[in-house]
C-alpha atoms as a PDB file:
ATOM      1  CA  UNK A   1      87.964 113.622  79.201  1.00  0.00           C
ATOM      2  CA  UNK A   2      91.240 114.893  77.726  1.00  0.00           C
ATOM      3  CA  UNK A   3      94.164 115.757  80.290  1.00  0.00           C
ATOM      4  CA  UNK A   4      95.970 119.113  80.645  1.00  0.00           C
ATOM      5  CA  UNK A   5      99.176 118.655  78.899  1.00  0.00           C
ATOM      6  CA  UNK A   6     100.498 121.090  81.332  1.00  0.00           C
ATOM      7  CA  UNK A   7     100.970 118.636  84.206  1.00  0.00           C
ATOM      8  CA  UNK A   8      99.826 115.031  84.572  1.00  0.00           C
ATOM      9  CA  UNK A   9      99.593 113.226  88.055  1.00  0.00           C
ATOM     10  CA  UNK A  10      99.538 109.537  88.850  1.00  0.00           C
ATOM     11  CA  UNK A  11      96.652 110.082  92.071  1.00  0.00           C
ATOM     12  CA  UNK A  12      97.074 106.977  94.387  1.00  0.00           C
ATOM     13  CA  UNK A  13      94.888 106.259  97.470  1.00  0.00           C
ATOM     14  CA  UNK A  14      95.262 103.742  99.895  1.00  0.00           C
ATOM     15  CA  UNK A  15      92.172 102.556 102.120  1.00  0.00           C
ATOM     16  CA  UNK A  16      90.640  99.775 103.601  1.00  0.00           C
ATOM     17  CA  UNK A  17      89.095  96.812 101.590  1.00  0.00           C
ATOM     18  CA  UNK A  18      85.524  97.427  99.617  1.00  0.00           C
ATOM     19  CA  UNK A  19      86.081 101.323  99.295  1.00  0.00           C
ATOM     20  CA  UNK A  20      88.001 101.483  96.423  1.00  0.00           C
ATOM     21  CA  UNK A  21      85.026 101.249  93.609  1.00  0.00           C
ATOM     22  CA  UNK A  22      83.216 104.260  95.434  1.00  0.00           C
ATOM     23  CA  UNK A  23      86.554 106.386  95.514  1.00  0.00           C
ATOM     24  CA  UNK A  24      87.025 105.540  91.648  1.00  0.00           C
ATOM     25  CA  UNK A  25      83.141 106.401  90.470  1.00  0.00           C
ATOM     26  CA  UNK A  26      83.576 109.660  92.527  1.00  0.00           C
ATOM     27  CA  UNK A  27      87.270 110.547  91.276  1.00  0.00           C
ATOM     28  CA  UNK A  28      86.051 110.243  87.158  1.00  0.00           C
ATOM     29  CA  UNK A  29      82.587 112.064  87.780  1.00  0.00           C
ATOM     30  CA  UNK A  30      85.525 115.102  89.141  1.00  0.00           C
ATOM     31  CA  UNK A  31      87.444 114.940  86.330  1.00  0.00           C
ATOM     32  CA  UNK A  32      90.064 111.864  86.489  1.00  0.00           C
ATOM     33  CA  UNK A  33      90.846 109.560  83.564  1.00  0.00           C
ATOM     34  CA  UNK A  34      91.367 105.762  83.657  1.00  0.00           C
ATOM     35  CA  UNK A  35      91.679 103.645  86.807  1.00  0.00           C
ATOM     36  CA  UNK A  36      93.162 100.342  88.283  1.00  0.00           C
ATOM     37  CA  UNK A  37      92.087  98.397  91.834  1.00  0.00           C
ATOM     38  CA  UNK A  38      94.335  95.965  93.295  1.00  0.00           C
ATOM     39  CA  UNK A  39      94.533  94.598  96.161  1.00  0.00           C
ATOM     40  CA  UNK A  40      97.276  94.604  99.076  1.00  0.00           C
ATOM     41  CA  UNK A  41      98.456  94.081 102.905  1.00  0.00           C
ATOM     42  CA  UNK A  42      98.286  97.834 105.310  1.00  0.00           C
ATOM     43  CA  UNK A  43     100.776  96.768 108.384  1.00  0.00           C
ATOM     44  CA  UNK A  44     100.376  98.481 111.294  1.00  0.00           C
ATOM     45  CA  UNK A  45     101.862  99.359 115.298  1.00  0.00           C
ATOM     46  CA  UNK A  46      99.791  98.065 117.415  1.00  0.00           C
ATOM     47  CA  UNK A  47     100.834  96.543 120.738  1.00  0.00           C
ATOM     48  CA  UNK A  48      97.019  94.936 121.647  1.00  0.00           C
ATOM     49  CA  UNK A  49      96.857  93.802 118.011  1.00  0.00           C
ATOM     50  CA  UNK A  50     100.263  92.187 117.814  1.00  0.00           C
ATOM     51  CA  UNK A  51      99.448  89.862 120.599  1.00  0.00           C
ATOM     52  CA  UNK A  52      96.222  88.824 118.661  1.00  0.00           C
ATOM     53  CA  UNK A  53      98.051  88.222 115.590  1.00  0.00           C
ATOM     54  CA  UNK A  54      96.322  90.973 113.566  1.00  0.00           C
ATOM     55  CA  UNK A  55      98.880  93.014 112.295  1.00  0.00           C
ATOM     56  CA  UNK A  56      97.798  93.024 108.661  1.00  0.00           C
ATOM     57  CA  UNK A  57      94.939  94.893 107.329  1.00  0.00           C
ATOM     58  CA  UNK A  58      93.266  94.245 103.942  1.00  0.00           C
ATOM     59  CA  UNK A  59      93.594  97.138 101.750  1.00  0.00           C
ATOM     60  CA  UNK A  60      92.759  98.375  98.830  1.00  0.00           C
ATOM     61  CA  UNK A  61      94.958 100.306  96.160  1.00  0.00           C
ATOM     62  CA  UNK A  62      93.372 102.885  93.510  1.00  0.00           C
ATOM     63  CA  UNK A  63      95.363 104.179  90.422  1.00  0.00           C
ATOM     64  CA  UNK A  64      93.928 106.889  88.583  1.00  0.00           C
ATOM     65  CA  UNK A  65      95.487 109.779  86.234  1.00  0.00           C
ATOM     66  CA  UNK A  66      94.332 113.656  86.517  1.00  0.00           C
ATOM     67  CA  UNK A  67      95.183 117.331  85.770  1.00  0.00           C
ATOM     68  CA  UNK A  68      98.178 118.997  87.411  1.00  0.00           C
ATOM     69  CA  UNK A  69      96.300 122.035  87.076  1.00  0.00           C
ATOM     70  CA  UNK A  70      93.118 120.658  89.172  1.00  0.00           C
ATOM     71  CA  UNK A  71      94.887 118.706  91.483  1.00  0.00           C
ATOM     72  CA  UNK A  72      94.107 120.865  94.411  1.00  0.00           C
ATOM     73  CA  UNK A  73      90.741 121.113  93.799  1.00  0.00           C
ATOM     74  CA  UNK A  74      90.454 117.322  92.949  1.00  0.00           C
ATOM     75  CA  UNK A  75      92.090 116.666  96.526  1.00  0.00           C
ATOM     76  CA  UNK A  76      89.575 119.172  98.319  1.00  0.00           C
ATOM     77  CA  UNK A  77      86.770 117.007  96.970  1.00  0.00           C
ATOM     78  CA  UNK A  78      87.929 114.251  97.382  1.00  0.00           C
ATOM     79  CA  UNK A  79      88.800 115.040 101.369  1.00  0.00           C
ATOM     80  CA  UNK A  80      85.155 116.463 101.480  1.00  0.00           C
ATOM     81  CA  UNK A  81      83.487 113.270 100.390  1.00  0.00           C
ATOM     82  CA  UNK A  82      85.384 111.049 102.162  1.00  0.00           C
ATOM     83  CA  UNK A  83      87.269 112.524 104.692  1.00  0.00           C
ATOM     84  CA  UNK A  84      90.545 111.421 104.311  1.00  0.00           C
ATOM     85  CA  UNK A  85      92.134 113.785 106.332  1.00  0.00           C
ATOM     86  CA  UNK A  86      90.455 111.932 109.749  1.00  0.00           C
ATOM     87  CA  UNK A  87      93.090 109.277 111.059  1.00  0.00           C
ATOM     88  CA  UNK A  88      92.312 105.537 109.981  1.00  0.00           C
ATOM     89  CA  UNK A  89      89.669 107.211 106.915  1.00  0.00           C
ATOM     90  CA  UNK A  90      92.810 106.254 103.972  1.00  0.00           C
ATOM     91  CA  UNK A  91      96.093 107.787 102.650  1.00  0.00           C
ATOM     92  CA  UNK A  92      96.200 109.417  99.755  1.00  0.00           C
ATOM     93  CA  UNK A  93      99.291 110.776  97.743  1.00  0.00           C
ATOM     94  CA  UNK A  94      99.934 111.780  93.896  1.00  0.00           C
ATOM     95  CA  UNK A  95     103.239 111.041  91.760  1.00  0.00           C
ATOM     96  CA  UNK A  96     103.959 113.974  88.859  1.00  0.00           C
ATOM     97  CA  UNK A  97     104.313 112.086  85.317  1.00  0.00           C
ATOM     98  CA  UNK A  98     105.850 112.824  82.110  1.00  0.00           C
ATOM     99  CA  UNK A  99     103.653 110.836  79.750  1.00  0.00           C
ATOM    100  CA  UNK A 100     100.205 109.019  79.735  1.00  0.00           C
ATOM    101  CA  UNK A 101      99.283 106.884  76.873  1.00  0.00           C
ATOM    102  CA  UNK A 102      95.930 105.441  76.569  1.00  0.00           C
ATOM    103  CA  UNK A 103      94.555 102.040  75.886  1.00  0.00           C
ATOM    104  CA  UNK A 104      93.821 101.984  72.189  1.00  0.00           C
ATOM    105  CA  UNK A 105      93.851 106.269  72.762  1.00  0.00           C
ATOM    106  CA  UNK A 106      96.827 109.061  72.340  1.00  0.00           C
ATOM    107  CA  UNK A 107      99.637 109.835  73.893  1.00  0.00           C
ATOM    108  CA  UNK A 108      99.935 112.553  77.027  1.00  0.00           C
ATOM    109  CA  UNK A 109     103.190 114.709  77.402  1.00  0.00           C
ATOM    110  CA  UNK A 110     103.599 116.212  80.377  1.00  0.00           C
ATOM    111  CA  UNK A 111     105.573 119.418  81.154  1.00  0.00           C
ATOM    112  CA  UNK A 112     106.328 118.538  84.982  1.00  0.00           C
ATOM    113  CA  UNK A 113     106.870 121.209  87.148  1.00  0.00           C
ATOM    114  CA  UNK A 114     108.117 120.128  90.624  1.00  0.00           C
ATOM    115  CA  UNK A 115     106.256 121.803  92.820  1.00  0.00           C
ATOM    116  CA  UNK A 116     107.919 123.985  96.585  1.00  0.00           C
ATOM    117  CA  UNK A 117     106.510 123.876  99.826  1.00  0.00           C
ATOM    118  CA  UNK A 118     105.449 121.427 102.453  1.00  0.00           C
ATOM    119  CA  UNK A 119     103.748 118.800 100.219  1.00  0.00           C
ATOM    120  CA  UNK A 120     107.441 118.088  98.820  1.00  0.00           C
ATOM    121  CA  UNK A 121     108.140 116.211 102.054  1.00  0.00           C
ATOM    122  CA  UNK A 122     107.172 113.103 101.215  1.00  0.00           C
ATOM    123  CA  UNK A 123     108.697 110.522  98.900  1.00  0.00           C
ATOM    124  CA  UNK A 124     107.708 107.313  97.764  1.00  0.00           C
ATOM    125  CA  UNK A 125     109.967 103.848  98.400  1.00  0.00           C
ATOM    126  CA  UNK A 126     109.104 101.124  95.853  1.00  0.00           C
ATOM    127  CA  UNK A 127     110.749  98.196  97.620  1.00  0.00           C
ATOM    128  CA  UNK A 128     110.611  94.706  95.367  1.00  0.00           C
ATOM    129  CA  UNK A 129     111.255  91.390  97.192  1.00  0.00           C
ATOM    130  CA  UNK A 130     110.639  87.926  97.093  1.00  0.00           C
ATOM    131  CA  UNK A 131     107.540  86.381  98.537  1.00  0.00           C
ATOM    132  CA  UNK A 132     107.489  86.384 102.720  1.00  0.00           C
ATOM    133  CA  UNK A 133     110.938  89.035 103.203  1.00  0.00           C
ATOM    134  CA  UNK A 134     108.588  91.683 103.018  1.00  0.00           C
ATOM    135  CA  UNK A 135     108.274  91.637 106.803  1.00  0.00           C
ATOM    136  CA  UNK A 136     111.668  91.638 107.321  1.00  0.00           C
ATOM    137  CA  UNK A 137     111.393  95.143 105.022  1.00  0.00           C
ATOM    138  CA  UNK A 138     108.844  96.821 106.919  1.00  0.00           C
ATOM    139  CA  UNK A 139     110.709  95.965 110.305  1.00  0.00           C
ATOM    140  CA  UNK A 140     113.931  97.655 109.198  1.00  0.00           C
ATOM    141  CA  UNK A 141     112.089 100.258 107.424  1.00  0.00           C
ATOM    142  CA  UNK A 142     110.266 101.299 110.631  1.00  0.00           C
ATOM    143  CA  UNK A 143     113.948 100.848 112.186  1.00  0.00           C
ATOM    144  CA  UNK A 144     115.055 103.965 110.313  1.00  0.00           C
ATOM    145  CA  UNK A 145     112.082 106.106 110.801  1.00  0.00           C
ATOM    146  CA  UNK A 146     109.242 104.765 108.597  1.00  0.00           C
ATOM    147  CA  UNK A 147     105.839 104.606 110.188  1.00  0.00           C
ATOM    148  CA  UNK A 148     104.738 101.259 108.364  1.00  0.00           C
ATOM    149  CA  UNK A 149     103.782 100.062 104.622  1.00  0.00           C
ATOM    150  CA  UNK A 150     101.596  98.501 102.319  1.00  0.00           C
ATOM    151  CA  UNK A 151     102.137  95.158 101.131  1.00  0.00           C
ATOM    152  CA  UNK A 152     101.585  94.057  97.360  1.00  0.00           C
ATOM    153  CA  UNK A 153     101.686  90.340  95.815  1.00  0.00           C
ATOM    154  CA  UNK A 154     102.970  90.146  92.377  1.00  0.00           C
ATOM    155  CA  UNK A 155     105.025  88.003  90.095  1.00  0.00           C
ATOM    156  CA  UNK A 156     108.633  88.681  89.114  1.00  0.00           C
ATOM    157  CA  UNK A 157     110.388  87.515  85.583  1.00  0.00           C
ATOM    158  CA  UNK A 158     114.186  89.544  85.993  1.00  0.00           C
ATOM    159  CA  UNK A 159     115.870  87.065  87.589  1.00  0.00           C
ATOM    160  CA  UNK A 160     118.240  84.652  85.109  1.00  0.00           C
ATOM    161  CA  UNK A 161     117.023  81.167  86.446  1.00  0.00           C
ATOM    162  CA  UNK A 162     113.549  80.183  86.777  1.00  0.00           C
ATOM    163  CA  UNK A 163     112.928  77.406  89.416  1.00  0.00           C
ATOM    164  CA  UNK A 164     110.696  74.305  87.240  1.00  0.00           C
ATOM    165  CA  UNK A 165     108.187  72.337  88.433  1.00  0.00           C
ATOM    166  CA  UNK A 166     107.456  68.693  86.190  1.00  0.00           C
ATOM    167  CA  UNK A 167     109.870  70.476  83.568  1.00  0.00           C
ATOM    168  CA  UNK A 168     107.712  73.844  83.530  1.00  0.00           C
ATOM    169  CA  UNK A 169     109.171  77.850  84.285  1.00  0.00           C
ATOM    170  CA  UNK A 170     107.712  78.951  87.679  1.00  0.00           C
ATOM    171  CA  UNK A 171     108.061  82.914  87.874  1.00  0.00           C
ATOM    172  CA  UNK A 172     108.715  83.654  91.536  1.00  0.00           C
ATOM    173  CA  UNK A 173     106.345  85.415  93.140  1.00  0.00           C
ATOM    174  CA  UNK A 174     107.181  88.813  94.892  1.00  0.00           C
ATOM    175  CA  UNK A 175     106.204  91.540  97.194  1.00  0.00           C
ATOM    176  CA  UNK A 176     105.888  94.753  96.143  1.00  0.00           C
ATOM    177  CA  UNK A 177     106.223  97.273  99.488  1.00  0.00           C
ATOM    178  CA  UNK A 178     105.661 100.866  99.559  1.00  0.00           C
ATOM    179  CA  UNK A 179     106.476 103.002 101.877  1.00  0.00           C
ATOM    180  CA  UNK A 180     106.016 106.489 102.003  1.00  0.00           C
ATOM    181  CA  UNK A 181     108.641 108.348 104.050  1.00  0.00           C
ATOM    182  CA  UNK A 182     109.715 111.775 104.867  1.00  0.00           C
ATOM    183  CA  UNK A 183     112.313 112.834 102.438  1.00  0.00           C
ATOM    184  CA  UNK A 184     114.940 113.410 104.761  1.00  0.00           C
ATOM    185  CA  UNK A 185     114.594 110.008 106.140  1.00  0.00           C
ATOM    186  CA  UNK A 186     114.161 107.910 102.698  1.00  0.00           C
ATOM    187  CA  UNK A 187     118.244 107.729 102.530  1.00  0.00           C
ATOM    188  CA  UNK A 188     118.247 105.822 106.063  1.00  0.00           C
ATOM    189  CA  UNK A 189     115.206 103.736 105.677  1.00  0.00           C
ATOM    190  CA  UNK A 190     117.119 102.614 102.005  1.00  0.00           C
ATOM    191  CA  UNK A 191     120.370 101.766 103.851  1.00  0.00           C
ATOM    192  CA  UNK A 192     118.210  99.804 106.522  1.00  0.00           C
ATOM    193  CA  UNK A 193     116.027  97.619 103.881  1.00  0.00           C
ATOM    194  CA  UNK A 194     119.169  97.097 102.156  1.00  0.00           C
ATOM    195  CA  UNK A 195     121.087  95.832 105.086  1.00  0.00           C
ATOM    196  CA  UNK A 196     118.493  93.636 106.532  1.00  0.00           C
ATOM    197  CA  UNK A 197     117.144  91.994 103.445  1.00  0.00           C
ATOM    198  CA  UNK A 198     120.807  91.984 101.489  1.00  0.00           C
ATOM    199  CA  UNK A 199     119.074  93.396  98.063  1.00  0.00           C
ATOM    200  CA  UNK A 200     122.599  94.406  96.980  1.00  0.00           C
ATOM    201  CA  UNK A 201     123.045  91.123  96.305  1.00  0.00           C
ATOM    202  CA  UNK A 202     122.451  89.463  92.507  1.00  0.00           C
ATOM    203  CA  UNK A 203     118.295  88.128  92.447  1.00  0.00           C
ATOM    204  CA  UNK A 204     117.953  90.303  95.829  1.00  0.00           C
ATOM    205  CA  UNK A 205     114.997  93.123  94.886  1.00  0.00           C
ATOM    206  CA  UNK A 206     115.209  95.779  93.284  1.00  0.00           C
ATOM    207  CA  UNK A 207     114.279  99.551  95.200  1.00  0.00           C
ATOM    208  CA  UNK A 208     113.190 102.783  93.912  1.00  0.00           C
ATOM    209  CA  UNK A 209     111.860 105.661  94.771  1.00  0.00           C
ATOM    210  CA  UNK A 210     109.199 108.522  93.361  1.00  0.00           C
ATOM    211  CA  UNK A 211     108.901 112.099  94.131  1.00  0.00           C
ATOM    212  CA  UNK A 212     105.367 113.038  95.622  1.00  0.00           C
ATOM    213  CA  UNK A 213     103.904 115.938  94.970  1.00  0.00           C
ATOM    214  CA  UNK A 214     101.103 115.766  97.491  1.00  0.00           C
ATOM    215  CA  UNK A 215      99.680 113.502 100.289  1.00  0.00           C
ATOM    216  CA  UNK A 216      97.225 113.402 102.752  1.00  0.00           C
ATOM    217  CA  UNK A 217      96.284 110.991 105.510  1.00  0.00           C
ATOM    218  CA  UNK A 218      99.734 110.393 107.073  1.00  0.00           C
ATOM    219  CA  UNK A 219      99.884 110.744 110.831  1.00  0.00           C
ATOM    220  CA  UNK A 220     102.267 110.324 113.188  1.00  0.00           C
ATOM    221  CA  UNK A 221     102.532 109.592 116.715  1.00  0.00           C
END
């Protein structure tokens, strides 16, 4: 299916382990294009669970491209089948892009048009650290307001030095943590992260953060 070049969106949904391939089938027989899985870490508040140790939830992360111009619908029917908007059922949010190139396909340009309103509340936090600080990210994230994250393993190659192992390059592995936050509170929850997990520093992480033109599933207490 060919995308409107009149607005492309990066659709992202966030729900527990096992779901993800039934979300995906659904979201290209409505109209998205493309699609990535991966895996990741939901953290959560939990007083009963925190004494048991279970904190962490297995989760599963779905990438998928569609229309601009059918993103509400795509979002109603998506809610409808799997009723995201009951608490604990996922999160779901969408980034607005300026290109999309296919796999062996063409290119996509995208005339973004930031959207007004309530769905312009949210932004997301890209937060990239090394392997096990990511804790210490979501603490002082929650510190400024946030109401928790999702953890991603990856591998990072920016920094200058690689550590060897029997005279062979080891790429340090990294979290990936994203965190979606009111917009009004990203500022603080950046100025926490940064303090607690010094990523000012050279090698320290790297943060960014996305505009979001739409989410659903975010609740708070």
């Amino acid at each position: 299916m060919e995308l409107d070049s009149d607005g492309l969106i990066l659709f992202c949904c966030i729900m527990d382990r096992g779901k993800g391939s039934k979300v995906l089938k659904f979201a290209h027989e409505i109209g998205a294009v493309g699609g990535t899985i991966f895996l990741g870490n939901g953290t959560i508040d939990n007083k009963l669970l925190n004494r048991l140790g279970l904190l962490e939830i297995k989760k599963e992360i779905l990438l998928t491209f569609i229309d601009g111009s059918r993103e509400e619908v795509f979002y109603d029917e998506i809610i409808d089948r799997f009723d995201l908007i009951q608490p604990n059922h996922g999160i779901a949010f969408s980034i607005p892009l300026k290109s999309y190139m296919e796999v062996g396909g063409s290119k996509h340009l995208s005339r973004v048009v930031k959207k007004d309103g309530d769905d312009m509340g949210y932004e997301a936090i890209f937060i990239i650290v090394d392997r096990g600080l990511s804790e210490e990210v979501i603490e002082a994230a929650k510190s400024a307001g946030a109401t928790g994250g999702t953890i991603i393993h990856g591998r990072g190659s920016g920094t200058k030095k690689k550590e060897k192992l029997f005279n062979i390059e080891i790429e340090p592995e990294k979290d990936i943590v994203l965190i979606l936050s009111k917009a009004m509170d990203t500022e603080g929850i950046i100025e926490a992260v940064e303090d607690r997990a010094n990523i000012d520093r050279p090698g320290g992480g790297i943060i960014f953060v996305l505009d979001v033109s739409r989410t659903i599933g975010l609740y708070e207490e």
